[in-house]
Every structure is written in structure tokens, then in C-alpha cells.
PDB file of N, CA and C in Angstrom:
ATOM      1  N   UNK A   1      10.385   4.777   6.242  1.00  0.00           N
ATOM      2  CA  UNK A   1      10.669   3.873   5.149  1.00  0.00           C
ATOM      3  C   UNK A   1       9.835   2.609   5.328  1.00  0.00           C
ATOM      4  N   UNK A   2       9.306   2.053   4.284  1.00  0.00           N
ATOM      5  CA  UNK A   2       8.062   1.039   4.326  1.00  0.00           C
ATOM      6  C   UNK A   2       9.001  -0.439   4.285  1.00  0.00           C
ATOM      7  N   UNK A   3       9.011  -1.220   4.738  1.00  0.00           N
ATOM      8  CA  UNK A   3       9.650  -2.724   4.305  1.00  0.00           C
ATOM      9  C   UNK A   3       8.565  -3.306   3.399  1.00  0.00           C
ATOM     10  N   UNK A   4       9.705  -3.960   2.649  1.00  0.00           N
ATOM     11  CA  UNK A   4       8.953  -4.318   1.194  1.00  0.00           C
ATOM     12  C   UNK A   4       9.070  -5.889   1.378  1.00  0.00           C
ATOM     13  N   UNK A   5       7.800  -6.617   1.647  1.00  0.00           N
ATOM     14  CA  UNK A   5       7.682  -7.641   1.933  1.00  0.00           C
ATOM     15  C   UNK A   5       7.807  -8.685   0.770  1.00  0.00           C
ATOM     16  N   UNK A   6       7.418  -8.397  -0.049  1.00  0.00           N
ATOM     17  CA  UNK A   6       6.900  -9.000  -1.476  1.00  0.00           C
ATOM     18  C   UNK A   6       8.870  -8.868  -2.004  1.00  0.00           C
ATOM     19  N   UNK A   7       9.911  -8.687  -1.184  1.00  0.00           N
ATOM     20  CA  UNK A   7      11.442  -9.049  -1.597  1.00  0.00           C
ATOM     21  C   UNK A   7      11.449 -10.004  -1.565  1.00  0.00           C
ATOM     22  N   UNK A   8      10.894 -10.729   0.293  1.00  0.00           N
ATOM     23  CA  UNK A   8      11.396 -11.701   0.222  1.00  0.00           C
ATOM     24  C   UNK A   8      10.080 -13.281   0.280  1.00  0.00           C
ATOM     25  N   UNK A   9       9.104 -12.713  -0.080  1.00  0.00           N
ATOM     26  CA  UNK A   9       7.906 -13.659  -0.836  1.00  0.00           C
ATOM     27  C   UNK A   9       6.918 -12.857  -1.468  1.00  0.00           C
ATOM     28  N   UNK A  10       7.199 -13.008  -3.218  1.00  0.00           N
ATOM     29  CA  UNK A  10       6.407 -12.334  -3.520  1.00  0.00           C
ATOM     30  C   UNK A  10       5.287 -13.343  -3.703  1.00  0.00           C
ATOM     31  N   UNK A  11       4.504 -14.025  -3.456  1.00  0.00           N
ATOM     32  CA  UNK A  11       3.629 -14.513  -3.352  1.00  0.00           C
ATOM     33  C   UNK A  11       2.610 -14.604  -2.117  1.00  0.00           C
ATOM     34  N   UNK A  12       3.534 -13.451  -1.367  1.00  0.00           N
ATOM     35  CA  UNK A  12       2.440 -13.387  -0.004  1.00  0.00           C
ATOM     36  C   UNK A  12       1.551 -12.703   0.256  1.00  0.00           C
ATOM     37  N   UNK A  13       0.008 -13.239   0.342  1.00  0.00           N
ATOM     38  CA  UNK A  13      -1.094 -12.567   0.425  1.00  0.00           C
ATOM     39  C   UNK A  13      -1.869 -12.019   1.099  1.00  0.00           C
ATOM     40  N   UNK A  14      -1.230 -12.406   2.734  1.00  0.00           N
ATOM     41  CA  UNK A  14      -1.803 -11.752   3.760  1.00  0.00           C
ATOM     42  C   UNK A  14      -0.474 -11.759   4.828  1.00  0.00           C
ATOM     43  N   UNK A  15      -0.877  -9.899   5.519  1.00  0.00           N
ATOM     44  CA  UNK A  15       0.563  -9.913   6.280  1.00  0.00           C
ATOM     45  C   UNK A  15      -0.426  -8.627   7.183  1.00  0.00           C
ATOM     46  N   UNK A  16       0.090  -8.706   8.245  1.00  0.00           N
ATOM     47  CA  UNK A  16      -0.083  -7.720   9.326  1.00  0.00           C
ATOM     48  C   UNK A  16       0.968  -6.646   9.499  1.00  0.00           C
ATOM     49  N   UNK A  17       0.356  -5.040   9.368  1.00  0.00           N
ATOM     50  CA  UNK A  17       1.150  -4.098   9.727  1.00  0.00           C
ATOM     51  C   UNK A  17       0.499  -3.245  10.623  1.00  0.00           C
ATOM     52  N   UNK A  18       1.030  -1.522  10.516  1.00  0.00           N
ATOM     53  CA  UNK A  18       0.462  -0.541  10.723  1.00  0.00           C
ATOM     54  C   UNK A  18       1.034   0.376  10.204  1.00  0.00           C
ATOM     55  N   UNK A  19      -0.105   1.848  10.584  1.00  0.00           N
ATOM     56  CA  UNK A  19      -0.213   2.602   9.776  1.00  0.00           C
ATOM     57  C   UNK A  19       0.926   3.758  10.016  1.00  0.00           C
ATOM     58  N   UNK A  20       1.967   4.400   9.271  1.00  0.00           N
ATOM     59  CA  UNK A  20       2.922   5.039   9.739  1.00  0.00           C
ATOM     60  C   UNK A  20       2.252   6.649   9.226  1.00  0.00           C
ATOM     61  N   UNK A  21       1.590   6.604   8.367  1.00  0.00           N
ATOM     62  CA  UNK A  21       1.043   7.956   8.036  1.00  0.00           C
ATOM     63  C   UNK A  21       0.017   7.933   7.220  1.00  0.00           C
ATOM     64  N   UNK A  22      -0.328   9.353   7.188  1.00  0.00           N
ATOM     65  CA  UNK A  22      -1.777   8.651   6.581  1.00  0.00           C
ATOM     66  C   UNK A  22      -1.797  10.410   5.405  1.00  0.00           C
ATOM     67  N   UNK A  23      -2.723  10.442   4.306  1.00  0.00           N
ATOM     68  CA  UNK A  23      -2.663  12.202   3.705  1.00  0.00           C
ATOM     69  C   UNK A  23      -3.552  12.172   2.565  1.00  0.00           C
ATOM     70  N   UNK A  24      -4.059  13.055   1.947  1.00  0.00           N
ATOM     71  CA  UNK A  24      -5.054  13.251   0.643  1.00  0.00           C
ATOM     72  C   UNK A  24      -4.306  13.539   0.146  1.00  0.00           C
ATOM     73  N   UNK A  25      -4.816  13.152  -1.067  1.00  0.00           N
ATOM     74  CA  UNK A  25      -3.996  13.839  -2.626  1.00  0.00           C
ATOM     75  C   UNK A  25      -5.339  13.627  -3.490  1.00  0.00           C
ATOM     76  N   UNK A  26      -5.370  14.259  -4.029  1.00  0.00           N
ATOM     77  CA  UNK A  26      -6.512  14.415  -5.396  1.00  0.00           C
ATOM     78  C   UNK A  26      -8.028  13.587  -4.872  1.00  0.00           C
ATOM     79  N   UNK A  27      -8.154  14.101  -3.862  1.00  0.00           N
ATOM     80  CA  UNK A  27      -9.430  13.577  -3.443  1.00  0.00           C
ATOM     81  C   UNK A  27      -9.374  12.264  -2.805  1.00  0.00           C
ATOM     82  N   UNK A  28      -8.664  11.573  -2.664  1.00  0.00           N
ATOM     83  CA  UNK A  28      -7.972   9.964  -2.365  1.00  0.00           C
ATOM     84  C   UNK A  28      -7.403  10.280  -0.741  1.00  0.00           C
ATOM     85  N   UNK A  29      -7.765   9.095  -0.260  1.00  0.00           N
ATOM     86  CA  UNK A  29      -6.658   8.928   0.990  1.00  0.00           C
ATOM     87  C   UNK A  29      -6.085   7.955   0.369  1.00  0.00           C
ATOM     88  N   UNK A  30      -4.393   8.079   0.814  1.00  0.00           N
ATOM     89  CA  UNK A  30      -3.431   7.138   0.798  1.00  0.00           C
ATOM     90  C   UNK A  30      -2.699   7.246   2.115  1.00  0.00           C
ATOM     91  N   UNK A  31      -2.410   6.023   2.844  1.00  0.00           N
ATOM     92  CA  UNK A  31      -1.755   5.389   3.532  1.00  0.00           C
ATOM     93  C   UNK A  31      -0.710   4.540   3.362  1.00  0.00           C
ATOM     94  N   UNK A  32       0.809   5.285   4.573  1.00  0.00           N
ATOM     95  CA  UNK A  32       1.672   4.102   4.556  1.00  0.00           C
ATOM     96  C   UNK A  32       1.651   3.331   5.814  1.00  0.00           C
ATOM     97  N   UNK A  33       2.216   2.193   5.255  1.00  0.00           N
ATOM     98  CA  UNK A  33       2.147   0.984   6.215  1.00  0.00           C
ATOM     99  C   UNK A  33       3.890   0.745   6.508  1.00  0.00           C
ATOM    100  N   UNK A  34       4.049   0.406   7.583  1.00  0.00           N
ATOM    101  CA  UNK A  34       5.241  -0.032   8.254  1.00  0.00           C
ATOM    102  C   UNK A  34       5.753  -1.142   7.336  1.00  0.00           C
ATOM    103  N   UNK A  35       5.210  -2.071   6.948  1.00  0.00           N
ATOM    104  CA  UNK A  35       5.076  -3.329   6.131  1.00  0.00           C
ATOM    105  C   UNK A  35       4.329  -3.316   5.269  1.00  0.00           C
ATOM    106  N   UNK A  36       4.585  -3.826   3.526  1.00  0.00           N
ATOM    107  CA  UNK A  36       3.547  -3.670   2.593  1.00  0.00           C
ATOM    108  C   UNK A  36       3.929  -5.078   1.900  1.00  0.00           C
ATOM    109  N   UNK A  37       3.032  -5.720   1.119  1.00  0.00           N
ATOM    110  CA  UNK A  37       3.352  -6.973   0.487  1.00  0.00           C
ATOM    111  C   UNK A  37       2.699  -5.956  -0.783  1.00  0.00           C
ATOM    112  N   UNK A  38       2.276  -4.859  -1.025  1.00  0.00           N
ATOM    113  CA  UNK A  38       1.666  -4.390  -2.242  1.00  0.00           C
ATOM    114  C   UNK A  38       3.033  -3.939  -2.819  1.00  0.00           C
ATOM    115  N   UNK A  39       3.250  -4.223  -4.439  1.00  0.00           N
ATOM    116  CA  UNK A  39       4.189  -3.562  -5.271  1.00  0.00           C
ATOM    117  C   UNK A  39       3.832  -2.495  -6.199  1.00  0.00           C
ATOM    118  N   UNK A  40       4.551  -1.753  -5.941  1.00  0.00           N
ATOM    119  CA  UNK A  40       4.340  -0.409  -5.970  1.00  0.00           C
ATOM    120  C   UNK A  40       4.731  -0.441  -7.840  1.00  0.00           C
ATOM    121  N   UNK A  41       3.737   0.419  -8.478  1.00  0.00           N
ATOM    122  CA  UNK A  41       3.974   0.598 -10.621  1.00  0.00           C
ATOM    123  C   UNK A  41       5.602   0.989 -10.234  1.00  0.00           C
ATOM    124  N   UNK A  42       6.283   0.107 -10.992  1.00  0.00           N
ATOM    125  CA  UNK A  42       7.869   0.420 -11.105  1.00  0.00           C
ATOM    126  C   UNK A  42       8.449  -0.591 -12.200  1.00  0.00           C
ATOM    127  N   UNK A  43       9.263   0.281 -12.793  1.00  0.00           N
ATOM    128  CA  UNK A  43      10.174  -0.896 -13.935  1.00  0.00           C
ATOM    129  C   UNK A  43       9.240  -1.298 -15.124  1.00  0.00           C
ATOM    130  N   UNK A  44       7.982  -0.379 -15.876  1.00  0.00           N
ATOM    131  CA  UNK A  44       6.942  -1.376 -16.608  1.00  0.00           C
ATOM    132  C   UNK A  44       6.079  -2.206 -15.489  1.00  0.00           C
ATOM    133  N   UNK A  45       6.365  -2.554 -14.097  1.00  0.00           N
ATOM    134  CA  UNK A  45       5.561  -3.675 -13.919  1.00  0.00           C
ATOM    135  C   UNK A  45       4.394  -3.162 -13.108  1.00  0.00           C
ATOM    136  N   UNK A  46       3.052  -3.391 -13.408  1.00  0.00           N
ATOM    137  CA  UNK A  46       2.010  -3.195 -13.056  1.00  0.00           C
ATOM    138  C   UNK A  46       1.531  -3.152 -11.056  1.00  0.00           C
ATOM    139  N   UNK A  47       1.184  -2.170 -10.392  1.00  0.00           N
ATOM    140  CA  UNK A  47       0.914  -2.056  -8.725  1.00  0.00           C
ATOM    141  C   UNK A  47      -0.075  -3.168  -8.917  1.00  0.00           C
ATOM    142  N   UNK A  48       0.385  -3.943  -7.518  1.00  0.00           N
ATOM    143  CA  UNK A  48      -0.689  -4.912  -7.030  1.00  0.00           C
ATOM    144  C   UNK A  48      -1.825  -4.124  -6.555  1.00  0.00           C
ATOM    145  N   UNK A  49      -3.146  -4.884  -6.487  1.00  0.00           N
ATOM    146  CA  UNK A  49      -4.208  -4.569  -6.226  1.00  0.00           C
ATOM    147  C   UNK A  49      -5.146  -5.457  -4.856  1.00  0.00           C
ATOM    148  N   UNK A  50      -5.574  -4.705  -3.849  1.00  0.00           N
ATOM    149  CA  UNK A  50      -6.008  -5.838  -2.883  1.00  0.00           C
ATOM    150  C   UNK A  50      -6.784  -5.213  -1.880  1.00  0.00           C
ATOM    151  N   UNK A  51      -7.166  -5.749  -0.408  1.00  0.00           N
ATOM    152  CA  UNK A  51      -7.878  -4.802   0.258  1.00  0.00           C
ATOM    153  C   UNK A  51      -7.231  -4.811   1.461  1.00  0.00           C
ATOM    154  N   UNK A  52      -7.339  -3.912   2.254  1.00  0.00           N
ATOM    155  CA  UNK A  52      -6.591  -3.802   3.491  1.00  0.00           C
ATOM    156  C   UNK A  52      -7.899  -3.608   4.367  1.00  0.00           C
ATOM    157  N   UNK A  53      -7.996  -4.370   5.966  1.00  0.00           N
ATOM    158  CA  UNK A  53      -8.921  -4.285   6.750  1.00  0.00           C
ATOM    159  C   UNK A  53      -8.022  -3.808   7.823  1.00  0.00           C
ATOM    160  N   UNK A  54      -9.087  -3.248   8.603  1.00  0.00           N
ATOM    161  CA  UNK A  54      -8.404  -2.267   9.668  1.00  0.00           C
ATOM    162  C   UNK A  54      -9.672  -1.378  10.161  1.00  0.00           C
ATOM    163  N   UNK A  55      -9.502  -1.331  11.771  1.00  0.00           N
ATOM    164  CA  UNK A  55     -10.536  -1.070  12.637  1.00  0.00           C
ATOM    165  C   UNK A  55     -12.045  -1.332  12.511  1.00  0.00           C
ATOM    166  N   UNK A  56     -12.065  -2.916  12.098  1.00  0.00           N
ATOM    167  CA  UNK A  56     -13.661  -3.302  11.683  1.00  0.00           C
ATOM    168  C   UNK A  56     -14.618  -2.346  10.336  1.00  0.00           C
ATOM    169  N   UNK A  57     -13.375  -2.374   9.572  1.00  0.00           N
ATOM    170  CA  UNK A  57     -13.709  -1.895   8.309  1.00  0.00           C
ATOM    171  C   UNK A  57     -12.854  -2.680   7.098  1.00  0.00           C
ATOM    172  N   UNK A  58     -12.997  -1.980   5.697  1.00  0.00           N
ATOM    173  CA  UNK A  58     -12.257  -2.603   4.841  1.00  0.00           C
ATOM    174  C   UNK A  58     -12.082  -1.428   3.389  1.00  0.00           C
ATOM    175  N   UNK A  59     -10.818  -1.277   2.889  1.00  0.00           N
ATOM    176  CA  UNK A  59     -10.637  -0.085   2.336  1.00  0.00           C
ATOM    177  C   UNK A  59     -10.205  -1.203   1.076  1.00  0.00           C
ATOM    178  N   UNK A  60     -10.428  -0.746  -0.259  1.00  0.00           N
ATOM    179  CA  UNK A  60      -9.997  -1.321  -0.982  1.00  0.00           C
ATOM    180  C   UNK A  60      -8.789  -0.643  -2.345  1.00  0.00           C
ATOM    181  N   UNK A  61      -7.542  -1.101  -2.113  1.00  0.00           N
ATOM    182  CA  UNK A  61      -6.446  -0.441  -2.678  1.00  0.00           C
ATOM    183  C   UNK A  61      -6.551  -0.305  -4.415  1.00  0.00           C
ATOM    184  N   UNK A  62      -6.807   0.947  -4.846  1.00  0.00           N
ATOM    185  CA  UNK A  62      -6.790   0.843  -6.253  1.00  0.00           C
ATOM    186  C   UNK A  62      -5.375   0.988  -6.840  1.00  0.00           C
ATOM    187  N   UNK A  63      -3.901   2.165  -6.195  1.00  0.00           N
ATOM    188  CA  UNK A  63      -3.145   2.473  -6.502  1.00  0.00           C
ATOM    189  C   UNK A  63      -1.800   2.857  -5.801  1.00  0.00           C
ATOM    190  N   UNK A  64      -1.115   2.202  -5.821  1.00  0.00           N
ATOM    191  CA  UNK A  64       0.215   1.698  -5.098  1.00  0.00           C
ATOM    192  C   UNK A  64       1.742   2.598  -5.542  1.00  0.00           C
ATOM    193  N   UNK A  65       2.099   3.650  -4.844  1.00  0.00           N
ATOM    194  CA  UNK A  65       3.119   4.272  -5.051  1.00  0.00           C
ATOM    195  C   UNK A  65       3.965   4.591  -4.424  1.00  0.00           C
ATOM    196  N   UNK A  66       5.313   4.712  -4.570  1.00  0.00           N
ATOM    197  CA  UNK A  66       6.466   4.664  -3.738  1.00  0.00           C
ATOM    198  C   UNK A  66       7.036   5.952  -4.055  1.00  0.00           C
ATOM    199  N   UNK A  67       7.971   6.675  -3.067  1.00  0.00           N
ATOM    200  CA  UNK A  67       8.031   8.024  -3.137  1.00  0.00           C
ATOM    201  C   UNK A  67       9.653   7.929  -2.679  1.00  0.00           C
ATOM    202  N   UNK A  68      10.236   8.494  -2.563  1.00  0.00           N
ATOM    203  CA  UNK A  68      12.163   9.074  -2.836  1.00  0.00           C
ATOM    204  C   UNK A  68      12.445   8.729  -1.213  1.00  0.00           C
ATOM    205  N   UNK A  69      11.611   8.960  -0.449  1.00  0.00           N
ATOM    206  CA  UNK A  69      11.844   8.691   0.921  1.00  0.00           C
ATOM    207  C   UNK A  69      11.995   7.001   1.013  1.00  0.00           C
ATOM    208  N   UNK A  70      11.457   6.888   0.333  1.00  0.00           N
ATOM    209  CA  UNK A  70      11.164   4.746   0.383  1.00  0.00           C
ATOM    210  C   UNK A  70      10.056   4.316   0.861  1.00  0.00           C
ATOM    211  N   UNK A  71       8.941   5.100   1.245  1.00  0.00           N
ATOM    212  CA  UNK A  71       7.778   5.061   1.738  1.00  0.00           C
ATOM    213  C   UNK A  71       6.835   4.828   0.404  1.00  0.00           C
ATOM    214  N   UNK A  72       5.986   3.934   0.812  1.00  0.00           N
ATOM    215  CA  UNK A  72       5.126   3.374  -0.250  1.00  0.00           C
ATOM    216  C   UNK A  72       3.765   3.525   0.250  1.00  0.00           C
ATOM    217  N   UNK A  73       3.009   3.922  -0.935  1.00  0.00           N
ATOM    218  CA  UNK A  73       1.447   4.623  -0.555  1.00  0.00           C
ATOM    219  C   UNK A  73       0.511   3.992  -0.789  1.00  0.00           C
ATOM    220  N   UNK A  74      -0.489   3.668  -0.076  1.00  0.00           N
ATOM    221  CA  UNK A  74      -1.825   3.164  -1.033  1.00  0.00           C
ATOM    222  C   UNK A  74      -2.735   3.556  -0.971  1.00  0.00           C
ATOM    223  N   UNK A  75      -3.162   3.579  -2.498  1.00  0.00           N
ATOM    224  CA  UNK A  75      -3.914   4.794  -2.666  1.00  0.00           C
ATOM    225  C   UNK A  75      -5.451   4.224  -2.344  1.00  0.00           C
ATOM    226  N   UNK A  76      -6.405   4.631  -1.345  1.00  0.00           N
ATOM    227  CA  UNK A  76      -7.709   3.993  -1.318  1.00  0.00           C
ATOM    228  C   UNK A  76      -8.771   4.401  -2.003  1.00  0.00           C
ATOM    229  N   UNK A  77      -9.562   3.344  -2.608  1.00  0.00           N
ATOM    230  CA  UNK A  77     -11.244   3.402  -3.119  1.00  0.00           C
ATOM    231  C   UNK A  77     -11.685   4.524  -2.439  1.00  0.00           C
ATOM    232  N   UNK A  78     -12.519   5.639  -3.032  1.00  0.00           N
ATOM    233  CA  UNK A  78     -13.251   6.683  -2.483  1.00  0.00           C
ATOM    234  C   UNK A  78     -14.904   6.269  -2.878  1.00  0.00           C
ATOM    235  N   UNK A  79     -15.477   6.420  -1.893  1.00  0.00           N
ATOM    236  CA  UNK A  79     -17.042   6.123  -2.515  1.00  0.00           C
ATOM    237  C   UNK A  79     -17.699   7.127  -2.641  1.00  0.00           C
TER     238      UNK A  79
END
């Protein structure tokens, strides 16, 4: 289950986690994070958009989804 940071500041723009799993879907890697400040498309309201750095790289999040388990995905830029 992902903790949803953006409960208790949604205005926070940088936060340190790690990676609890990682999987393809439609050509995409998505990754969950232990901790996410990204909000996941829910209720009408639009997934945040942002980049996540990690191991002297930088992945950039196009699509943010949360799944029945409570685990929240992000979906990464493919080049």
C-alpha cells in the first residue's frame, strides 16, 4: 500500500521514497513508490504530472494510477 503524501500537503513538491515494485503494461514501465506526493486521476480530478530521479537518472511521469490494493502507479515516459 503506497502512503499518500499529497493528504497531508498537497502542495508538496519534492519528497524522498522507494521503489516497492516495479511491471510493464502496454509498453510503459510503471512503478510503485512506498511514498507518492503524485495524485492519482480520481473523482473528475486530473493525475499530477512530474519527474522522479533515481540512480543518476531521471524518468518523467506521464500517468498516475491507483489500483484496489491501494498501491499507486506511475506510469513512465518511454523513449
Amino acid at each position: 500500500m503506497t502512503t499518500r503524501l499529497y493528504h497531508d500537503d498537497s502542495g508538496l513538491l519534492a519528497f524522498s521514497s522507494r521503489v516497492t515494485d516495479a511491471r510493464e503494461n502496454g509498453g510503459r514501465t510503471q512503478i510503485a513508490l512506498a511514498e507518492t506526493a503524485f495524485y492519482p486521476t480520481s473523482g473528475g480530478q486530473p493525475f499530477d504530472t512530474g519527474i522522479l530521479c533515481f540512480a543518476g537518472t531521471e524518468a518523467r511521469v506521464v500517468d498516475v494510477l491507483d489500483d484496489d490494493a491501494g498501491m499507486v502507479w506511475h506510469v513512465l515516459e518511454t523513449e
